[in-house]
Protein backbone atom coordinates (compact mmCIF):
# COMPACT_ATOMS: atom_id res chain seq x y z
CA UNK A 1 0.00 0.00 0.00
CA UNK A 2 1.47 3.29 -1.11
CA UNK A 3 1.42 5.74 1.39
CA UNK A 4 1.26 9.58 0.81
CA UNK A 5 4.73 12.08 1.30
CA UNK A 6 4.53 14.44 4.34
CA UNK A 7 7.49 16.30 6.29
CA UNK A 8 6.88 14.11 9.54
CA UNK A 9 9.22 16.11 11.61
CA UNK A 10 8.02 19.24 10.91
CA UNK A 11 4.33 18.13 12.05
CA UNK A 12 5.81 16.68 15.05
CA UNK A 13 5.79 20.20 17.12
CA UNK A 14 2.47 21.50 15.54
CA UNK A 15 -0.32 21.46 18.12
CA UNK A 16 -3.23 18.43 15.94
CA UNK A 17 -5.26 18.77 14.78
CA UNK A 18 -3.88 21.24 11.95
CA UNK A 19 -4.74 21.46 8.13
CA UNK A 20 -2.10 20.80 5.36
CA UNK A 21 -1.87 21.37 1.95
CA UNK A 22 0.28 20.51 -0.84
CA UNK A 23 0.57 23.92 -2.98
CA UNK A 24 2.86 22.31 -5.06
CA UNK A 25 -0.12 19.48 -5.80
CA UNK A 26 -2.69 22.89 -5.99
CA UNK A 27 -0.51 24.65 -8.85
CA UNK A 28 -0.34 21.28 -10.76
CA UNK A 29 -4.14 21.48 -11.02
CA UNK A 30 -4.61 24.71 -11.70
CA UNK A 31 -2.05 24.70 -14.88
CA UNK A 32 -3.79 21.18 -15.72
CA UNK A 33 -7.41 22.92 -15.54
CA UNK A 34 -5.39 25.73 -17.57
CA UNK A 35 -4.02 23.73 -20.41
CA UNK A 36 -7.21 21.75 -21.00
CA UNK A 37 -9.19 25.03 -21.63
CA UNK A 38 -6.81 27.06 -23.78
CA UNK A 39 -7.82 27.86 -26.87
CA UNK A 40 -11.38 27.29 -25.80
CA UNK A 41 -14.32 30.23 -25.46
CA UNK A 42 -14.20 28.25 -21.77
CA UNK A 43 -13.88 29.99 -18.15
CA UNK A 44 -13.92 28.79 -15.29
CA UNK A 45 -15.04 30.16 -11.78
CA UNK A 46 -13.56 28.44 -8.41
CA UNK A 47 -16.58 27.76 -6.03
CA UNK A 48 -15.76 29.32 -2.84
CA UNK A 49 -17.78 27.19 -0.88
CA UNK A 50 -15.55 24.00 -0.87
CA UNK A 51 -12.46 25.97 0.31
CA UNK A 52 -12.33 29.82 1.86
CA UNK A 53 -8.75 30.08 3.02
CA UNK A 54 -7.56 33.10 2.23
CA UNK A 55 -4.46 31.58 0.94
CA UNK A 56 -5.76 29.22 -1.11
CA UNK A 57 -8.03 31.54 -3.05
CA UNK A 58 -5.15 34.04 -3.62
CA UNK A 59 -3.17 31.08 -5.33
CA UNK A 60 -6.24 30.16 -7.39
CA UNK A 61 -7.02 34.10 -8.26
CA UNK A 62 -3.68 34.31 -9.11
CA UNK A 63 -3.84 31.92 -12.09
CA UNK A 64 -6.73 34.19 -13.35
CA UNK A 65 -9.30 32.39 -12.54
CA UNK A 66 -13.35 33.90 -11.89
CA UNK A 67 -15.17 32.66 -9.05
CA UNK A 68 -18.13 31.06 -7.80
CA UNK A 69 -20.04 33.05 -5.04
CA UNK A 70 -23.24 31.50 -2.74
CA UNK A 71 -22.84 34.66 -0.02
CA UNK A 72 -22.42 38.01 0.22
CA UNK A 73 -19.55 37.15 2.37
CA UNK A 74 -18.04 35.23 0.29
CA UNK A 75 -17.88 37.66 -2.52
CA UNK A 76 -16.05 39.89 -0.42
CA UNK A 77 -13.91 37.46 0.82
CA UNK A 78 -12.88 36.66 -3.30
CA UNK A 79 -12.47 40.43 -3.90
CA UNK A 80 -9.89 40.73 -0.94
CA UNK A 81 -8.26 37.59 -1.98
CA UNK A 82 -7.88 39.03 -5.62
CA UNK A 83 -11.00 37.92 -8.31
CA UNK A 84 -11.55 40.05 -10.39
CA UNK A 85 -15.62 41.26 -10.16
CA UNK A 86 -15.96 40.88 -13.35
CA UNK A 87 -15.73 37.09 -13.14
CA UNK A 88 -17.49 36.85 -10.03
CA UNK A 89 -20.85 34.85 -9.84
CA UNK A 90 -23.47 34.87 -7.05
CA UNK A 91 -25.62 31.71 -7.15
CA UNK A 92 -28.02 30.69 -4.07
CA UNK A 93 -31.16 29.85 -3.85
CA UNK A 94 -31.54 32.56 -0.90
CA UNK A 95 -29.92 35.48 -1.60
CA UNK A 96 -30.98 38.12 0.84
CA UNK A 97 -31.10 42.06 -0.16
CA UNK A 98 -27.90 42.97 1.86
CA UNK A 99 -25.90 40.03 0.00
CA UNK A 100 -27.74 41.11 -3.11
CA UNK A 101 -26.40 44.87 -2.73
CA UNK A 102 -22.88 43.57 -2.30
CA UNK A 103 -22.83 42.00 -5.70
CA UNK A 104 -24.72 45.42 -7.57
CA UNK A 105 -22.29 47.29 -5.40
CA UNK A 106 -19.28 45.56 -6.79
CA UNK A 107 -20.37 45.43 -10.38
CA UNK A 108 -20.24 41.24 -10.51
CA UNK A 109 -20.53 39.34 -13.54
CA UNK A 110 -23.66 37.69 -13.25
CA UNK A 111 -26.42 36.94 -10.64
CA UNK A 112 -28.05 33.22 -11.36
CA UNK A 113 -31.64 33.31 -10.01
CA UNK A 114 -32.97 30.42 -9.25
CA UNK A 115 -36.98 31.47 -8.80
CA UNK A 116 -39.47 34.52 -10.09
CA UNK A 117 -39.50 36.37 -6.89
CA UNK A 118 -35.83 36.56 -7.03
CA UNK A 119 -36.05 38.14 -10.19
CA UNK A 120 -38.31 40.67 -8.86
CA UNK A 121 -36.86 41.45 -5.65
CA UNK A 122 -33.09 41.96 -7.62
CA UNK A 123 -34.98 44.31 -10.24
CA UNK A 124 -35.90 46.90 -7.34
CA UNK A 125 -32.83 46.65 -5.92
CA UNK A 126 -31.12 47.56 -8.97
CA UNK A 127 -33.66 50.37 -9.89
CA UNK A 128 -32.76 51.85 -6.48
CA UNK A 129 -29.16 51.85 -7.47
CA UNK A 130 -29.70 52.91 -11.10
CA UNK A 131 -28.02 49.56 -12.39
CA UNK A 132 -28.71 46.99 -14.72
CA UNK A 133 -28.07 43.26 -13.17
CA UNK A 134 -27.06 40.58 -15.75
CA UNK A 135 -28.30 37.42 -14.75
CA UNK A 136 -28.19 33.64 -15.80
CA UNK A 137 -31.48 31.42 -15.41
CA UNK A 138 -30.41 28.26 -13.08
CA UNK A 139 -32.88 25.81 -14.63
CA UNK A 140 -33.18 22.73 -13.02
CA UNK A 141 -32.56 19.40 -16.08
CA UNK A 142 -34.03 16.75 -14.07
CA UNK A 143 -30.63 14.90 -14.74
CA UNK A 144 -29.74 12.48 -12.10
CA UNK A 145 -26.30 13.32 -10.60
CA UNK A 146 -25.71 10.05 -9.45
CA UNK A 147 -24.40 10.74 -6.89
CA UNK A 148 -25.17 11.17 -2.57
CA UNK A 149 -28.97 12.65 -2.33
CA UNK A 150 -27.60 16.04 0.22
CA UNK A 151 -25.30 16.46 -3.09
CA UNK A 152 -27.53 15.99 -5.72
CA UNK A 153 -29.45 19.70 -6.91
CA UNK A 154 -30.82 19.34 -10.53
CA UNK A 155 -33.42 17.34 -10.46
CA UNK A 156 -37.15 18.33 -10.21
CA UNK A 157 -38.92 19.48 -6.94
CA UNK A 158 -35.34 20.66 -5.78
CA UNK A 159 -34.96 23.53 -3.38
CA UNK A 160 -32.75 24.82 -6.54
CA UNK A 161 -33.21 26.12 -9.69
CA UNK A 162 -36.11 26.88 -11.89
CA UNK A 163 -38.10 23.66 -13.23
CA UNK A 164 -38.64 23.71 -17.21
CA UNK A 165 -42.42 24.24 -17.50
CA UNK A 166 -41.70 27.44 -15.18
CA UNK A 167 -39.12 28.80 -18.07
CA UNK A 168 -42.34 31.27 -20.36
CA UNK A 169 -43.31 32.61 -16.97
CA UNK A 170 -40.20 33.33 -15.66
CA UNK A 171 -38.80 34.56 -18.93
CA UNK A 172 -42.24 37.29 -19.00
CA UNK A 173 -40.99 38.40 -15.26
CA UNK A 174 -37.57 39.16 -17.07
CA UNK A 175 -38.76 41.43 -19.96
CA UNK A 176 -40.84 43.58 -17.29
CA UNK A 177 -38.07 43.96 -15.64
CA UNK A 178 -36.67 46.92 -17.17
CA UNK A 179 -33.04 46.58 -14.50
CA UNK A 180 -32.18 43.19 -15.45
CA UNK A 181 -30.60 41.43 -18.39
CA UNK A 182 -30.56 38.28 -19.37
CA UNK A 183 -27.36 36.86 -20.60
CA UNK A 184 -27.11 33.06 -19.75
CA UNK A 185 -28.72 29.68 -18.58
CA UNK A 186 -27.36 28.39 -15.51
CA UNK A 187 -27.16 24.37 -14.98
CA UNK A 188 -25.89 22.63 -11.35
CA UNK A 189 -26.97 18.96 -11.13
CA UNK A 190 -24.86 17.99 -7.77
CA UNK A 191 -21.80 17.44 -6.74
CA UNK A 192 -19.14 14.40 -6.33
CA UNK A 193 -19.73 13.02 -9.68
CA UNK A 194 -17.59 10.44 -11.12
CA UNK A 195 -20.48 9.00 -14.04
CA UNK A 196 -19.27 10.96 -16.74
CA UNK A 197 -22.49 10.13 -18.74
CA UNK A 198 -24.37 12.64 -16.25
CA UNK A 199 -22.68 15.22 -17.80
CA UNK A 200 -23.69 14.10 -21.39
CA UNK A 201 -27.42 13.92 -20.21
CA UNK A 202 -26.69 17.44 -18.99
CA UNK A 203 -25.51 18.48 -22.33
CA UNK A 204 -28.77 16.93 -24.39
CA UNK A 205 -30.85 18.70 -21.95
CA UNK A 206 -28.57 22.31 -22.29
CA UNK A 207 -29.00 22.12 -25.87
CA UNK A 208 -32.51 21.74 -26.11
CA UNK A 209 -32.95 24.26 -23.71
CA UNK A 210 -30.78 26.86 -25.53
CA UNK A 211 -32.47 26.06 -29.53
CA UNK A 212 -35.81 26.47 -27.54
CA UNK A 213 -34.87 29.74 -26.43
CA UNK A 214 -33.08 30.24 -29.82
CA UNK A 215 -36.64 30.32 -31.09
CA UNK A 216 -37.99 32.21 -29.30
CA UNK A 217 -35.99 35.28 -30.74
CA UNK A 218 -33.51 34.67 -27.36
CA UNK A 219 -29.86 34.57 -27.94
CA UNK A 220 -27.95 34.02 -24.78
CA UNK A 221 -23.94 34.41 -25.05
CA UNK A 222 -23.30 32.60 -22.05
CA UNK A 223 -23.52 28.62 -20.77
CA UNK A 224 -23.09 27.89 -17.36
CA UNK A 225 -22.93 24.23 -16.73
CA UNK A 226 -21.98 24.55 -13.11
CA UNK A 227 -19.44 22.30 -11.53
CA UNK A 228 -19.43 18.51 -9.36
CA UNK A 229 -16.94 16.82 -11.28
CA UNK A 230 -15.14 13.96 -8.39
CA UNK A 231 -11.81 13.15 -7.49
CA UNK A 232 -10.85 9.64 -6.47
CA UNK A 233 -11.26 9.55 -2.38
CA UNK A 234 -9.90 5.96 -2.58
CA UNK A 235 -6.85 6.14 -4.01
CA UNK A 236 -5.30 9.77 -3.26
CA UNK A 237 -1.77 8.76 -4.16
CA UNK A 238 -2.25 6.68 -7.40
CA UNK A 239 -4.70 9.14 -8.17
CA UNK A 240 -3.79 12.67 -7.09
CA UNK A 241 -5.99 14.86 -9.25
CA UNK A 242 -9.41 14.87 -11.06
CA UNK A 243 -9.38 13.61 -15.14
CA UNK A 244 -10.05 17.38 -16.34
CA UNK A 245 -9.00 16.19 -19.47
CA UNK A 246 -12.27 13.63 -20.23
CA UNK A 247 -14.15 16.11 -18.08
CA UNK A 248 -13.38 19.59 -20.63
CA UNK A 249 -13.46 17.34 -23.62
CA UNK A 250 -16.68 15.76 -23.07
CA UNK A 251 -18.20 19.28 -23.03
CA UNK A 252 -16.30 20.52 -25.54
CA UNK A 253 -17.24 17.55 -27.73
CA UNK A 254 -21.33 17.63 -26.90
CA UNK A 255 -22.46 21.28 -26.63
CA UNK A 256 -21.44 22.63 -30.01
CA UNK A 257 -21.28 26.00 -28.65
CA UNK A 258 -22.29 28.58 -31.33
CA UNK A 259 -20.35 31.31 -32.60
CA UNK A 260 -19.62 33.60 -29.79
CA UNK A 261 -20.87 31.46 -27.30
CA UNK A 262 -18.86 30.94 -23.94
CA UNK A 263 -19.31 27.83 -21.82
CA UNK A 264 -18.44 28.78 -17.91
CA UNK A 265 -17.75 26.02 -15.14
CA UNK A 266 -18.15 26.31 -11.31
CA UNK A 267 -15.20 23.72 -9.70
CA UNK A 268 -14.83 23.42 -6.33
CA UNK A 269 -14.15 20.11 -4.72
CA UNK A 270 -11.81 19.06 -8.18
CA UNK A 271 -9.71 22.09 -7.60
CA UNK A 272 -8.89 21.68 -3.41
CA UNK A 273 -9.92 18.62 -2.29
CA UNK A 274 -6.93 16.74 -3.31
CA UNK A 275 -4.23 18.78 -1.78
CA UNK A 276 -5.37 18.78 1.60
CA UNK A 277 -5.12 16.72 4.37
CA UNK A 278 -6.27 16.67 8.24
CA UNK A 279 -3.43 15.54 10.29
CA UNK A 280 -4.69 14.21 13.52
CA UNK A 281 -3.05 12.59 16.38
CA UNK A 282 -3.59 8.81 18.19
CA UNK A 283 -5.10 9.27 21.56
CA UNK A 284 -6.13 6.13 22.43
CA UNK A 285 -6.39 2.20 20.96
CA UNK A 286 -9.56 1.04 22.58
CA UNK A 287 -10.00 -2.76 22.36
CA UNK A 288 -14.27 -3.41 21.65
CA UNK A 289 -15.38 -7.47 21.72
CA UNK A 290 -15.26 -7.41 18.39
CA UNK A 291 -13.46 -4.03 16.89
CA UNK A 292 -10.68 -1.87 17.60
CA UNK A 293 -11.21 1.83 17.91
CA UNK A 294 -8.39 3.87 17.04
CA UNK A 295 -9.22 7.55 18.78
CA UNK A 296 -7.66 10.28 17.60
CA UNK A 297 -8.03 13.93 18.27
CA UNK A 298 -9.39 15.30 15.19
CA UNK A 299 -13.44 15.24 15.10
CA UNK A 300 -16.38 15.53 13.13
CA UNK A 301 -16.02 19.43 14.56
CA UNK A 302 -13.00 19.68 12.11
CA UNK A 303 -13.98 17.32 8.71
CA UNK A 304 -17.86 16.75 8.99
CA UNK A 305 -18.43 14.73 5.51
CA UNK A 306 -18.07 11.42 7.08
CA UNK A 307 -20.89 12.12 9.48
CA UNK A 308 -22.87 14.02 7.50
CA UNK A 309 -22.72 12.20 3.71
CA UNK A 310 -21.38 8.79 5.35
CA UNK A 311 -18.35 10.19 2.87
CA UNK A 312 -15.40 8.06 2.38
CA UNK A 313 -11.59 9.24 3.08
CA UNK A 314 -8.24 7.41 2.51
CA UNK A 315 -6.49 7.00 5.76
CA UNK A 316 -2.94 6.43 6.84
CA UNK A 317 -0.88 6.21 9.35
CA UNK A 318 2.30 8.03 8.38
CA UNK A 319 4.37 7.56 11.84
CA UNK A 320 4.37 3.88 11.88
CA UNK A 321 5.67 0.81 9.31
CA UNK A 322 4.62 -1.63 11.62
CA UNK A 323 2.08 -4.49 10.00
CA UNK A 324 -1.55 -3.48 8.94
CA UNK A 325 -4.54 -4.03 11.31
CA UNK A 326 -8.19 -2.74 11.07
CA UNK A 327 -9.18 -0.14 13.24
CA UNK A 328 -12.49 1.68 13.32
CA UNK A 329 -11.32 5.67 13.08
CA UNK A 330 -13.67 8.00 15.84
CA UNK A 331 -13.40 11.33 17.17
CA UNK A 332 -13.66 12.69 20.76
CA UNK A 333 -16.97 14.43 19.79
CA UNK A 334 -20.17 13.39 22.12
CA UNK A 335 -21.73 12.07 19.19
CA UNK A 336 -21.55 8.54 18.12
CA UNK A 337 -21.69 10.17 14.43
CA UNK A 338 -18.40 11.67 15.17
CA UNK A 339 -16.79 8.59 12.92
CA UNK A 340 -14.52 8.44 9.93
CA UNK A 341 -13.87 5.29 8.75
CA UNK A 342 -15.18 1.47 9.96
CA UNK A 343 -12.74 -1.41 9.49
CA UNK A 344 -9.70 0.99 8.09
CA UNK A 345 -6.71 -0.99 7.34
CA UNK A 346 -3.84 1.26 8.75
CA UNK A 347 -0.22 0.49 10.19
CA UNK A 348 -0.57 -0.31 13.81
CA UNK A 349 -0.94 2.74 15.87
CA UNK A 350 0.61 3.49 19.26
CA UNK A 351 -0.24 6.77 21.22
CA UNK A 352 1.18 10.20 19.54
CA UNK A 353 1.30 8.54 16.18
CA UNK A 354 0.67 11.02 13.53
CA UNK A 355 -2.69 10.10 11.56
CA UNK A 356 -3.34 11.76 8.18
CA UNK A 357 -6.97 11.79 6.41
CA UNK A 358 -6.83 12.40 2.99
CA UNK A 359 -8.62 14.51 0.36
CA UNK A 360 -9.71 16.87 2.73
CA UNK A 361 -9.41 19.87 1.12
CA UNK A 362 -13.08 20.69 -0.08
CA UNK A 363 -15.44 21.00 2.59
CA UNK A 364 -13.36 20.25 5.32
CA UNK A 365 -12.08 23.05 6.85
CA UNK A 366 -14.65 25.73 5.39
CA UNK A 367 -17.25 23.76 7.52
CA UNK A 368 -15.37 23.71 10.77
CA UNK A 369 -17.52 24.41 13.77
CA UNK A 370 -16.84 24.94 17.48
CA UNK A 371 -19.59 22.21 18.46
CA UNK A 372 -17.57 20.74 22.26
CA UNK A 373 -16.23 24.50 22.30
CA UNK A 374 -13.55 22.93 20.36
CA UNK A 375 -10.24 25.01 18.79
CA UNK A 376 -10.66 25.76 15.34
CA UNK A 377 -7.57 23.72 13.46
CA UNK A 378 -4.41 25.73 12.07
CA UNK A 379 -3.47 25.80 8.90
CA UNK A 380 -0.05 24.69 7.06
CA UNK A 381 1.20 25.13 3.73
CA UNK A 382 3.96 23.01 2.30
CA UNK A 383 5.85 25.52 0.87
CA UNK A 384 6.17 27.68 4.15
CA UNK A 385 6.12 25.07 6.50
């Protein structure tokens, strides 16, 4: 069993649990994501909501990249971190008028709306302010994501999104609005997806959306096919980073974009998750009648996916050689959730032994919480640790 690279010594002082990531695993991906859209009326925004830290998103803004925006906070935090508004997007199916003045205020690309009241309350707001807000339409496909239900968003009688017999309506709200303008389609069908073939359902369902529209005398210069492509949680070190390049072609190969048409992507998990991991520390081997509980110090207060999505993470323990046992991984936490893996083959553990959970870097640390009045972890970065 391969086991994953990490400066041991240098953890060895750091108070666990801490975040890590590899920036040198981050810039890989970003020139991959890079090279497979050059040359392409592509662009791509980074969804802040898998990752937040500031230093991440000034590595990812760096490369030029637009991002993906679900809170008024989170718009500000791109713009101090270095996005440009102009490729800033603010999707969210409950945008309040404060967040919604942040993104008129900064002049952001696009607003998707995701229902007819929406619509209406952004077109006073913008009257108020004298500005026109470009929007997309997030229409929901009714393409199955294939993926965990709490992840999946685009199909019908979701919270999200605007459901296809809803489009005429909605599309009458738009032309008496005389402060909006509509520019795009927006598509999200969930998240963790590793079935390619959703995305080619997605792309049937696009275009027949868009020559619908098409005539109807509408025109729209922008696609916006959202994000959820997977990584590989099993295998972090044979697999390291998502297959962009099956991911970009497939789109590239089924959507025919027209002439002057762009085709915009919201990745999030892809980007981050691989290069970070939670580094935790053995507290305790606990011997059960039938299992063995290895207890370590990180909990579902620091990386909640396993208790929330029963999500899957690649384990190791990278102080010890010694033979493999299985070990069911908890937390501390006073919550019999607070679990990350049953039956976890690892080297065998002894008290202080460094413990490293893979693929955290989506959704793990952006969803910390203090639950237990527990520290918030640190964060490391490999190039300035």
């Amino acid at each position: 069993m391969i086991k994953g690279k990490f400066p041991n010594s240098k953890f060895e002082l750091k108070e666990t649990p801490f975040y890590y990531y590899d920036m040198e695993l981050l810039h890989n991906t970003l020139k991959t994501i890079i090279k497979e859209t050059e040359n392409k009326p592509f662009h791509v925004h980074y969804a802040l909501k898998a990752n937040a830290n500031p230093r991440i998103l000034k590595e990812i803004a760096s490369y030029g990249f637009g991002a993906d925006c679900v809170s008024g906070n989170e718009i500000l935090r791109a713009l101090e971190c270095g996005f440009a508004p102009s490729k800033i997007a603010f999707a969210g199916v409950g945008k309040t008028d404060k967040e919604i003045n942040i993104g008129l205020d900064n002049d952001i690309f696009c607003f998707n709306v995701e229902s007819i009241p929406e619509i209406e309350v952004l077109n006073t707001l913008a009257a108020k302010k004298g500005k026109t807000a470009s929007i997309a339409l997030r229409i929901n496909p009714n393409v199955d994501a294939r993926t965990h239900k709490y992840i999946t968003t685009g199909l019908n009688e979701n919270k999200f999104g605007i459901n296809e017999q809803d489009i005429p309506q909605t599309l009458q709200a738009v032309k008496s609005s005389n402060n909006i303008k509509l520019i795009g389609i927006h598509f999200h069908i969930g998240s963790q997806i590793t079935d390619l073939t959703s995305f080619e359902d997605l792309c049937v369902k696009v275009k027949e959306i868009r020559n619908q529209l098409k005539e109807q005398g509408i025109d729209l210069p922008v696609l916006n096919v959202g994000g959820g492509l997977g990584i590989n949680y099993q295998h972090p070190n044979h697999f390291p980073m998502a297959d962009f390049e099956s991911y970009f072609r497939l789109f590239d190969k089924y959507l025919d974009l027209w002439e002057g048409q762009e085709l915009h992507f919201e990745l999030g998990r892809s980007v981050v998750a691989p290069c970070g991991t939670l580094i935790s520390r053995a507290l305790f081997i606990k011997e059960g009648i039938q299992k063995k509980f290895l207890i370590i110090d990180a909990g579902m207060t620091d990386l909640i996916r396993p208790a929330l999505y029963q999500a899957f993470h690649h384990i190791e323990n990278i102080s010890s050689e010694e033979e493999y046992t299985h070990y069911d991984v908890v937390g501390p936490i006073c919550e019999s959730s607070d679990l990350f893996a049953e039956q976890m083959m690892l080297n065998r553990a002894t008290r202080g032994d460094l413990i490293a959970i893979r693929s955290a870097g989506a959704y793990g640390e952006t969803m910390v919480s203090k639950y237990n009045c527990r520290d918030i972890p640190a964060s490391y970065f490999s190039d300035t640790l």
